[in-house]
C-alpha atoms as a PDB file:
ATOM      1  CA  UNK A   1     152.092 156.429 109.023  1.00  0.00           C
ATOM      2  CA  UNK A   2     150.149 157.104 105.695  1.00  0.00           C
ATOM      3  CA  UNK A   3     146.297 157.331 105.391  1.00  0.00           C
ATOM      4  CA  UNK A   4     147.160 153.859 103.102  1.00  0.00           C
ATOM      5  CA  UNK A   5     149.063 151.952 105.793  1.00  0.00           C
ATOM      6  CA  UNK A   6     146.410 153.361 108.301  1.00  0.00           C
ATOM      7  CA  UNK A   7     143.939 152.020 106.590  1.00  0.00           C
ATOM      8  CA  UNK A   8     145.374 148.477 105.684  1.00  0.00           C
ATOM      9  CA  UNK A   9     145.957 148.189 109.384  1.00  0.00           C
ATOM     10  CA  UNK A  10     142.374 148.990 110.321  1.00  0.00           C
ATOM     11  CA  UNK A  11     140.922 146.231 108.357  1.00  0.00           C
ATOM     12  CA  UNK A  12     143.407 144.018 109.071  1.00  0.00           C
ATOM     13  CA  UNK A  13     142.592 144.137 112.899  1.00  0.00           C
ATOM     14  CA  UNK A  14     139.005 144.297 112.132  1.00  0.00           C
ATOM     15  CA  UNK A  15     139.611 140.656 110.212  1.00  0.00           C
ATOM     16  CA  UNK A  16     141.461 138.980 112.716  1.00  0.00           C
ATOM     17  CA  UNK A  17     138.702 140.366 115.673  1.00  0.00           C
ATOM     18  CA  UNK A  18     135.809 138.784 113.525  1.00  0.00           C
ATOM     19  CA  UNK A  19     137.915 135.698 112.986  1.00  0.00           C
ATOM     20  CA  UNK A  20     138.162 135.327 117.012  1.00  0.00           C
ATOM     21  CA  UNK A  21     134.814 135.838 117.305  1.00  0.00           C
ATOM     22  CA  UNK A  22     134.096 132.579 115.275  1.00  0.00           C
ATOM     23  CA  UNK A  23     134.106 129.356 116.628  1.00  0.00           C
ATOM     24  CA  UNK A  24     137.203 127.039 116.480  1.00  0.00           C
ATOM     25  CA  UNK A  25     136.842 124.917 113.475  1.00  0.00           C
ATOM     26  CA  UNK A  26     137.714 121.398 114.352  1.00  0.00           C
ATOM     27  CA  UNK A  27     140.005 119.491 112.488  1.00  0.00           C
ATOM     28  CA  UNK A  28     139.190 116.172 111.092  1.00  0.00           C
ATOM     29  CA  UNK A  29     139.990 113.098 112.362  1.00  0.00           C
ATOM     30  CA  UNK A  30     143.712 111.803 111.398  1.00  0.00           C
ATOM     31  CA  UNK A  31     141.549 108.703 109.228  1.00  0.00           C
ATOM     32  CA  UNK A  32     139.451 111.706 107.310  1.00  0.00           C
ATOM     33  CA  UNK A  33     136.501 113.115 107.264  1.00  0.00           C
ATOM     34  CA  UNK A  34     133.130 110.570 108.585  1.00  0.00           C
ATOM     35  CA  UNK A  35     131.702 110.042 104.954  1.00  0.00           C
ATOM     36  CA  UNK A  36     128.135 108.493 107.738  1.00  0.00           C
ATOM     37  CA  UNK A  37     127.493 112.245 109.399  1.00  0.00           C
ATOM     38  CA  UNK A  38     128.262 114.283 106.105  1.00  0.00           C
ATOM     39  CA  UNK A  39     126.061 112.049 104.101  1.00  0.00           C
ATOM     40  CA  UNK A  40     122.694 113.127 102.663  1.00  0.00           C
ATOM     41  CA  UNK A  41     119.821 111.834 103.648  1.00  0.00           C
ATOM     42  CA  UNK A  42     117.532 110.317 100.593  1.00  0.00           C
ATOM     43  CA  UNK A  43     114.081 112.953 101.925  1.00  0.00           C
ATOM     44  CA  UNK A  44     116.991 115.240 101.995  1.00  0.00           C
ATOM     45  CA  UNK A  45     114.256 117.234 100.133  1.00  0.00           C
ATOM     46  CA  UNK A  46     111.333 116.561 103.114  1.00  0.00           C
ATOM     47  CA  UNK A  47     114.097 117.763 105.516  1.00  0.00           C
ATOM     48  CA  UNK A  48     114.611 120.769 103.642  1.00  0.00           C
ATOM     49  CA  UNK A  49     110.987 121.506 103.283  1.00  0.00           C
ATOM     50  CA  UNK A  50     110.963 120.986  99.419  1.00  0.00           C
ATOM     51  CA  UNK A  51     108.809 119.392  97.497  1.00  0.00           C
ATOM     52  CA  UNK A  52     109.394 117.942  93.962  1.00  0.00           C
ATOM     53  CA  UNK A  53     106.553 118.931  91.263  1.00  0.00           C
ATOM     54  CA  UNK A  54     105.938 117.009  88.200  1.00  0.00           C
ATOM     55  CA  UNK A  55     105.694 119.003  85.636  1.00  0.00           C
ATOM     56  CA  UNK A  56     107.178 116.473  82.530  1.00  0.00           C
ATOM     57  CA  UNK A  57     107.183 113.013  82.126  1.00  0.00           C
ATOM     58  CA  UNK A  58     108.272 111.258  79.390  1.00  0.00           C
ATOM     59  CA  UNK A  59     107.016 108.317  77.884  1.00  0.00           C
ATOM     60  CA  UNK A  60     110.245 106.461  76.359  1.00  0.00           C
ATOM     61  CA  UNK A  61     112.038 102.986  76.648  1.00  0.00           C
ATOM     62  CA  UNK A  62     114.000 103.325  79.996  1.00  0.00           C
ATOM     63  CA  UNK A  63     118.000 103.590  79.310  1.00  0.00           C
ATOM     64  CA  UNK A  64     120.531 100.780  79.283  1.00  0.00           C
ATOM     65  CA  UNK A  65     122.380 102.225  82.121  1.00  0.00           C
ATOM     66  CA  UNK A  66     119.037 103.526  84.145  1.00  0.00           C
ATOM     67  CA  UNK A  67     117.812 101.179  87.299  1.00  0.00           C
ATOM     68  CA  UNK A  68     113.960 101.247  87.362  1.00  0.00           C
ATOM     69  CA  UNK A  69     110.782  99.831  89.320  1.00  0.00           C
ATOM     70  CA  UNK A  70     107.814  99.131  87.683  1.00  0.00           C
ATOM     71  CA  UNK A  71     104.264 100.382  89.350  1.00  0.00           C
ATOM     72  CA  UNK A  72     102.151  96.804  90.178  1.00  0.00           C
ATOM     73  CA  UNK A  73      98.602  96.724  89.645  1.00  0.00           C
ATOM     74  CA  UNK A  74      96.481  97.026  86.383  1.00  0.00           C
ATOM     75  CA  UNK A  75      95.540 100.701  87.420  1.00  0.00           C
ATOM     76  CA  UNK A  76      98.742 101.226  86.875  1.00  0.00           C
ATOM     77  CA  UNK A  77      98.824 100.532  83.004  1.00  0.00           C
ATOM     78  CA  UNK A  78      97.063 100.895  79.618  1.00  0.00           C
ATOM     79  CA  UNK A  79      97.219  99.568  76.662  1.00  0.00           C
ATOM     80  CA  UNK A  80      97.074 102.667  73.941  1.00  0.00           C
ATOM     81  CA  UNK A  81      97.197 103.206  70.498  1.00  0.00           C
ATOM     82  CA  UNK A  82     100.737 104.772  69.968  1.00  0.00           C
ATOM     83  CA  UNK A  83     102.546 106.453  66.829  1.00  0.00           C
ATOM     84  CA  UNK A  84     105.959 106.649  67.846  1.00  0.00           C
ATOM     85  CA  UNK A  85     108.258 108.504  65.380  1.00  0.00           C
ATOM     86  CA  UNK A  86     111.437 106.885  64.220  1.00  0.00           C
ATOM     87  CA  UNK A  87     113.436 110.189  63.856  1.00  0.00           C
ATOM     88  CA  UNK A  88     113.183 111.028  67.340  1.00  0.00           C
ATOM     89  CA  UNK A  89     111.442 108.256  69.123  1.00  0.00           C
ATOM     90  CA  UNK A  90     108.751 110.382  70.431  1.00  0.00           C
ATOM     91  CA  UNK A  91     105.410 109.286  71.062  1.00  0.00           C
ATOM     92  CA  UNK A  92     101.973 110.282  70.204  1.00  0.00           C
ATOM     93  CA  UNK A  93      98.794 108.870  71.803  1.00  0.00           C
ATOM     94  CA  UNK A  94      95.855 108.508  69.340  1.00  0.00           C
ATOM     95  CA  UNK A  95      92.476 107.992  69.460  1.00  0.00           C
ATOM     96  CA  UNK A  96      91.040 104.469  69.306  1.00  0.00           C
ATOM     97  CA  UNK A  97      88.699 105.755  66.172  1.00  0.00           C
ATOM     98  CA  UNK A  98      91.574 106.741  64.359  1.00  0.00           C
ATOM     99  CA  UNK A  99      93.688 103.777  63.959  1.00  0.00           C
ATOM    100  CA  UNK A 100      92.175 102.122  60.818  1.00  0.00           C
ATOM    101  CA  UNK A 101      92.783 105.160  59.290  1.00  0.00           C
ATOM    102  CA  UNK A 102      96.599 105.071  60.489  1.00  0.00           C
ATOM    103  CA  UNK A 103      97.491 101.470  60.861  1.00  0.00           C
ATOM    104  CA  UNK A 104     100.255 101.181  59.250  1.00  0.00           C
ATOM    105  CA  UNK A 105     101.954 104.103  61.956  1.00  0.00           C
ATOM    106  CA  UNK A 106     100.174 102.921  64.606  1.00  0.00           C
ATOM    107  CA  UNK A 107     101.005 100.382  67.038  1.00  0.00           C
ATOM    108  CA  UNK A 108      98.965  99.069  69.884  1.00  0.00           C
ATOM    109  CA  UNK A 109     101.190  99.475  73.028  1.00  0.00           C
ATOM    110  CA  UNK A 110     100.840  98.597  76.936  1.00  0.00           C
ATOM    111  CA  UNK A 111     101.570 101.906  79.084  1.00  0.00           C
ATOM    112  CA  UNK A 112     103.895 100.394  81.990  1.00  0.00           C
ATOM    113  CA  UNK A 113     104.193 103.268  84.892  1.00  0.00           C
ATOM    114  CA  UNK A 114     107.793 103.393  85.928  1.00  0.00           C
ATOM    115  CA  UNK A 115     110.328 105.416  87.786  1.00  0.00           C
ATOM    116  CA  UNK A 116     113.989 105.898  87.976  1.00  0.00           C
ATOM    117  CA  UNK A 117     116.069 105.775  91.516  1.00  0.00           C
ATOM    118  CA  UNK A 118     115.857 109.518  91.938  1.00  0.00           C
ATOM    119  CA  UNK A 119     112.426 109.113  91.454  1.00  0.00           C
ATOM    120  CA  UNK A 120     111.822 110.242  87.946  1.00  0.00           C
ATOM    121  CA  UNK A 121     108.058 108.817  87.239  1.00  0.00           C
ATOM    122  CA  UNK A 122     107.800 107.893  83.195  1.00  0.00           C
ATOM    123  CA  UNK A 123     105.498 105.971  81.032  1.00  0.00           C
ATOM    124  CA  UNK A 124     107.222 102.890  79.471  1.00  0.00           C
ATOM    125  CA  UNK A 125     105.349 101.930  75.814  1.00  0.00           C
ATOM    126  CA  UNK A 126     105.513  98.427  75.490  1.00  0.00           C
ATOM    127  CA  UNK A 127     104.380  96.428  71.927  1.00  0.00           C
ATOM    128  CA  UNK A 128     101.468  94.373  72.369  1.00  0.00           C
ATOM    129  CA  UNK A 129     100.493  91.540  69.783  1.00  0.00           C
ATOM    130  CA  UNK A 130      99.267  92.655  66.418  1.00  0.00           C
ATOM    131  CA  UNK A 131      97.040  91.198  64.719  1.00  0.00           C
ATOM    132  CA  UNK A 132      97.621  88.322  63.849  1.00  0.00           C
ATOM    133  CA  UNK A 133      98.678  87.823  67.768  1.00  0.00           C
ATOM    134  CA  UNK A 134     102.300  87.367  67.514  1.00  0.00           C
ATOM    135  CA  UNK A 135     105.239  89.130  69.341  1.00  0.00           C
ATOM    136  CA  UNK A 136     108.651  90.111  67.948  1.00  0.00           C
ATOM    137  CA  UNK A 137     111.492  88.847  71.149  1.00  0.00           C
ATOM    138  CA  UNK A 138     112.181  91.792  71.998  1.00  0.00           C
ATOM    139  CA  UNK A 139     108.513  93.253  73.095  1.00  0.00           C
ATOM    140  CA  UNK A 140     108.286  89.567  74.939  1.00  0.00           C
ATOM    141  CA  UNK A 141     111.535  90.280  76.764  1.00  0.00           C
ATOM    142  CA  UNK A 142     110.264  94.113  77.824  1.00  0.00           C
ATOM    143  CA  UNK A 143     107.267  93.083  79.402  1.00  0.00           C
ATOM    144  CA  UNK A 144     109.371  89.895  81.126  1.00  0.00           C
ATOM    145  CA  UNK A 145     111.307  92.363  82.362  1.00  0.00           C
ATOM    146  CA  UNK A 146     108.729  94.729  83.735  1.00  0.00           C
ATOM    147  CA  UNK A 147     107.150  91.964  85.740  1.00  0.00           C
ATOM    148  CA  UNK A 148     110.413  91.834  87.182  1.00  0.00           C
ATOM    149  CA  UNK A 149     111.008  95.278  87.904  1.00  0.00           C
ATOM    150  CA  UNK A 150     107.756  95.364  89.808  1.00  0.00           C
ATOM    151  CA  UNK A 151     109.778  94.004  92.947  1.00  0.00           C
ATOM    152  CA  UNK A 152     113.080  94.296  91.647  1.00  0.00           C
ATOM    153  CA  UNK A 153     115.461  97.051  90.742  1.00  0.00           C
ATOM    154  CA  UNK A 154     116.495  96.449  87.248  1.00  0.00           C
ATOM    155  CA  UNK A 155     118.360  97.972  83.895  1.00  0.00           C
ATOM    156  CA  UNK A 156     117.606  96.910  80.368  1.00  0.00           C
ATOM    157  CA  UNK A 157     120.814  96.041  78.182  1.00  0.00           C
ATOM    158  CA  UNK A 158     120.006  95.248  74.460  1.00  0.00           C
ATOM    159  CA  UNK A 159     121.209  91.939  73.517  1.00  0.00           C
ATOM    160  CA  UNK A 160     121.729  92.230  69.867  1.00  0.00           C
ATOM    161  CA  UNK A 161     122.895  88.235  69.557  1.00  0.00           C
ATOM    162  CA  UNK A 162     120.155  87.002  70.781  1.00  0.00           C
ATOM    163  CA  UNK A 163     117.569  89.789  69.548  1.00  0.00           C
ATOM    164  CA  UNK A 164     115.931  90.523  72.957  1.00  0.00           C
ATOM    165  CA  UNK A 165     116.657  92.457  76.147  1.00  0.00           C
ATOM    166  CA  UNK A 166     119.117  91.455  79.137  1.00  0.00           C
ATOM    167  CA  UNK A 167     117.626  92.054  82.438  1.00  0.00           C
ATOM    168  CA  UNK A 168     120.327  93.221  84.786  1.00  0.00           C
ATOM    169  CA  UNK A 169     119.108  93.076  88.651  1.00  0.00           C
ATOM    170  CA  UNK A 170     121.034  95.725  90.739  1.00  0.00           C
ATOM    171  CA  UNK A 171     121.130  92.649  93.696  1.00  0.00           C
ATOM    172  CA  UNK A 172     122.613  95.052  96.468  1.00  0.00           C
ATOM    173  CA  UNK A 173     119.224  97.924  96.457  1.00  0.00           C
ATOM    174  CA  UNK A 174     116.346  96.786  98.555  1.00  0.00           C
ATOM    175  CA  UNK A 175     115.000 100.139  99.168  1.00  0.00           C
ATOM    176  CA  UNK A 176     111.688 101.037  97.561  1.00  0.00           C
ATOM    177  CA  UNK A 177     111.536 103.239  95.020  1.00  0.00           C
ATOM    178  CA  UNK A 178     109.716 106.894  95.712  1.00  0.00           C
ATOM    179  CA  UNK A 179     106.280 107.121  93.968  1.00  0.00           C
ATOM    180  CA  UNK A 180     105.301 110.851  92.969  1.00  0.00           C
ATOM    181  CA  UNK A 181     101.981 111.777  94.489  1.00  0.00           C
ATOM    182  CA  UNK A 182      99.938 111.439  90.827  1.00  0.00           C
ATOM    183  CA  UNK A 183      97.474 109.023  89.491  1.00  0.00           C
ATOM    184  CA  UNK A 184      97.753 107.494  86.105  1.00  0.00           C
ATOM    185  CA  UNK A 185      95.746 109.583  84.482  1.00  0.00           C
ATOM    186  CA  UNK A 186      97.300 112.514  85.980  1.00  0.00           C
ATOM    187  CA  UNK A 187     100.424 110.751  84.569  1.00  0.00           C
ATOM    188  CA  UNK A 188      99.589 110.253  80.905  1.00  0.00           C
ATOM    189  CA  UNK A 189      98.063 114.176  81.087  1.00  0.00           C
ATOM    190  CA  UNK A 190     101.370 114.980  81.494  1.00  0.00           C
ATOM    191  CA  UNK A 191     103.194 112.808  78.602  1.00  0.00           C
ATOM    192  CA  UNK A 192     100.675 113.413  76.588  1.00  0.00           C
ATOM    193  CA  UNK A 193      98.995 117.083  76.864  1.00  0.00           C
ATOM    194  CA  UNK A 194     101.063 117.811  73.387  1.00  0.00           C
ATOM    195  CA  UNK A 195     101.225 114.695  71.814  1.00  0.00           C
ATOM    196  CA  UNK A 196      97.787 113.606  71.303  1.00  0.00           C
ATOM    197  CA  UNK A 197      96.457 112.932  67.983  1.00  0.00           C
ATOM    198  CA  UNK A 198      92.461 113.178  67.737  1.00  0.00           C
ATOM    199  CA  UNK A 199      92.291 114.291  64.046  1.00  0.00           C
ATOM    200  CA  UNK A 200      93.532 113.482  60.733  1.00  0.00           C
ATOM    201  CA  UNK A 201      94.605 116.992  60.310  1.00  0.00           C
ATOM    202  CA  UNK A 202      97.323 116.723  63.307  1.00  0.00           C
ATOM    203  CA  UNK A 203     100.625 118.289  62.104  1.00  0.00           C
ATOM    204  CA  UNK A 204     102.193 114.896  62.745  1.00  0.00           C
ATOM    205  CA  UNK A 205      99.734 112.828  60.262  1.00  0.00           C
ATOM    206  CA  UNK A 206     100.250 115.277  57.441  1.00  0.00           C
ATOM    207  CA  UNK A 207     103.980 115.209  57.822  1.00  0.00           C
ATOM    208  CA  UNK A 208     103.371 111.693  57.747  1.00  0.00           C
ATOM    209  CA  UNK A 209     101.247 111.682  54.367  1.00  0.00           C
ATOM    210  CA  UNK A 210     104.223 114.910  53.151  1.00  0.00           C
ATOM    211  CA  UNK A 211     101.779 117.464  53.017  1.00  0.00           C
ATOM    212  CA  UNK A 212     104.210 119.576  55.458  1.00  0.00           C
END
């Protein structure tokens, strides 16, 4: 025999010893595999011993095919003077002093906290009344439908006939959503540690005004 066909031989019976050394692997049952035992747990992640860190959360509309819960309670919510860009949709928070001198980018907003249903926290920016107190149909429609998502798993689905927002309830999910382990202002720290306008010299405003 060569050294080649020596050697193939070796590692073939070296193989087939470690394969009966492993445990028979059963075969599944002749209706398939039990989708119940292979399943996932939801605190998969508390099983596993890991633990989800916050690190960004975005302050945004939530999107038309995204379930999401709304936090209850007042400490839960501000209302916040917000420049959102219409490029991009991003947000800026800016200081109260600093609206006359940018009211016609600002808009006074109500900071909803909500998460997602794989328990994504974000800040929802909401359009409060102006001033002259009235409220386009579809800022009256968002905050309906946060009131509803407080208890209620919902979606948002533009209604452009009737120029306000659908409220789709998701009627089979009655768990409770997952809260992350912040506090508000922990929460708007986070959407907001780059996005905070507290001078008139703020990239954003002189863009704005075209002197960038």
């Amino acid at each position: 025999m060569t050294k080649t066909a020596t050697a193939a031989a070796t590692a073939t019976s070296t193989v087939d010893a470690f394969s009966a050394a492993l445990p028979a692997t059963p075969l599944p049952p002749s209706g398939g595999l039990d989708l119940a035992a292979l399943r996932l747990p939801q605190d998969y992640g508390a099983v596993a011993g890991v633990k989800k860190l916050i690190t960004t959360v975005p302050a945004r509309k939530p999107g038309n095919q995204t379930f999401i819960r709304v936090r209850p309670g007042e400490e839960w919510r501000m209302p916040a003077a917000i420049l959102q860009l219409r490029d991009d949709g991003e947000c800026y928070l800016v200081l109260p002093q600093l609206v006359a001198e940018l009211a016609q980018e600002v808009r006074p907003k109500l900071l909803y906290t909500g998460v997602t249903r794989d328990g994504n926290p974000f800040l929802w920016p909401v359009n409060l009344p102006g001033e002259d107190g009235r409220l386009d149909a579809w800022s009256q429609s968002a905050h309906t439908a946060a009131g509803i998502a407080e208890g209620r798993w919902i979606r948002l689905v533009a209604n452009r006939t009737v120029g306000a927002y659908d409220v789709m309830e998701a009627t089979n999910l009655s768990d409770e959503p997952t809260w992350p382990e912040l506090t508000f202002r922990e929460l708007v720290n986070l959407a907001f540690r780059d996005k905070l306008i507290d001078n008139l010299e703020h990239p954003i405003v002189r863009r704005l005004r075209g002197e960038l």
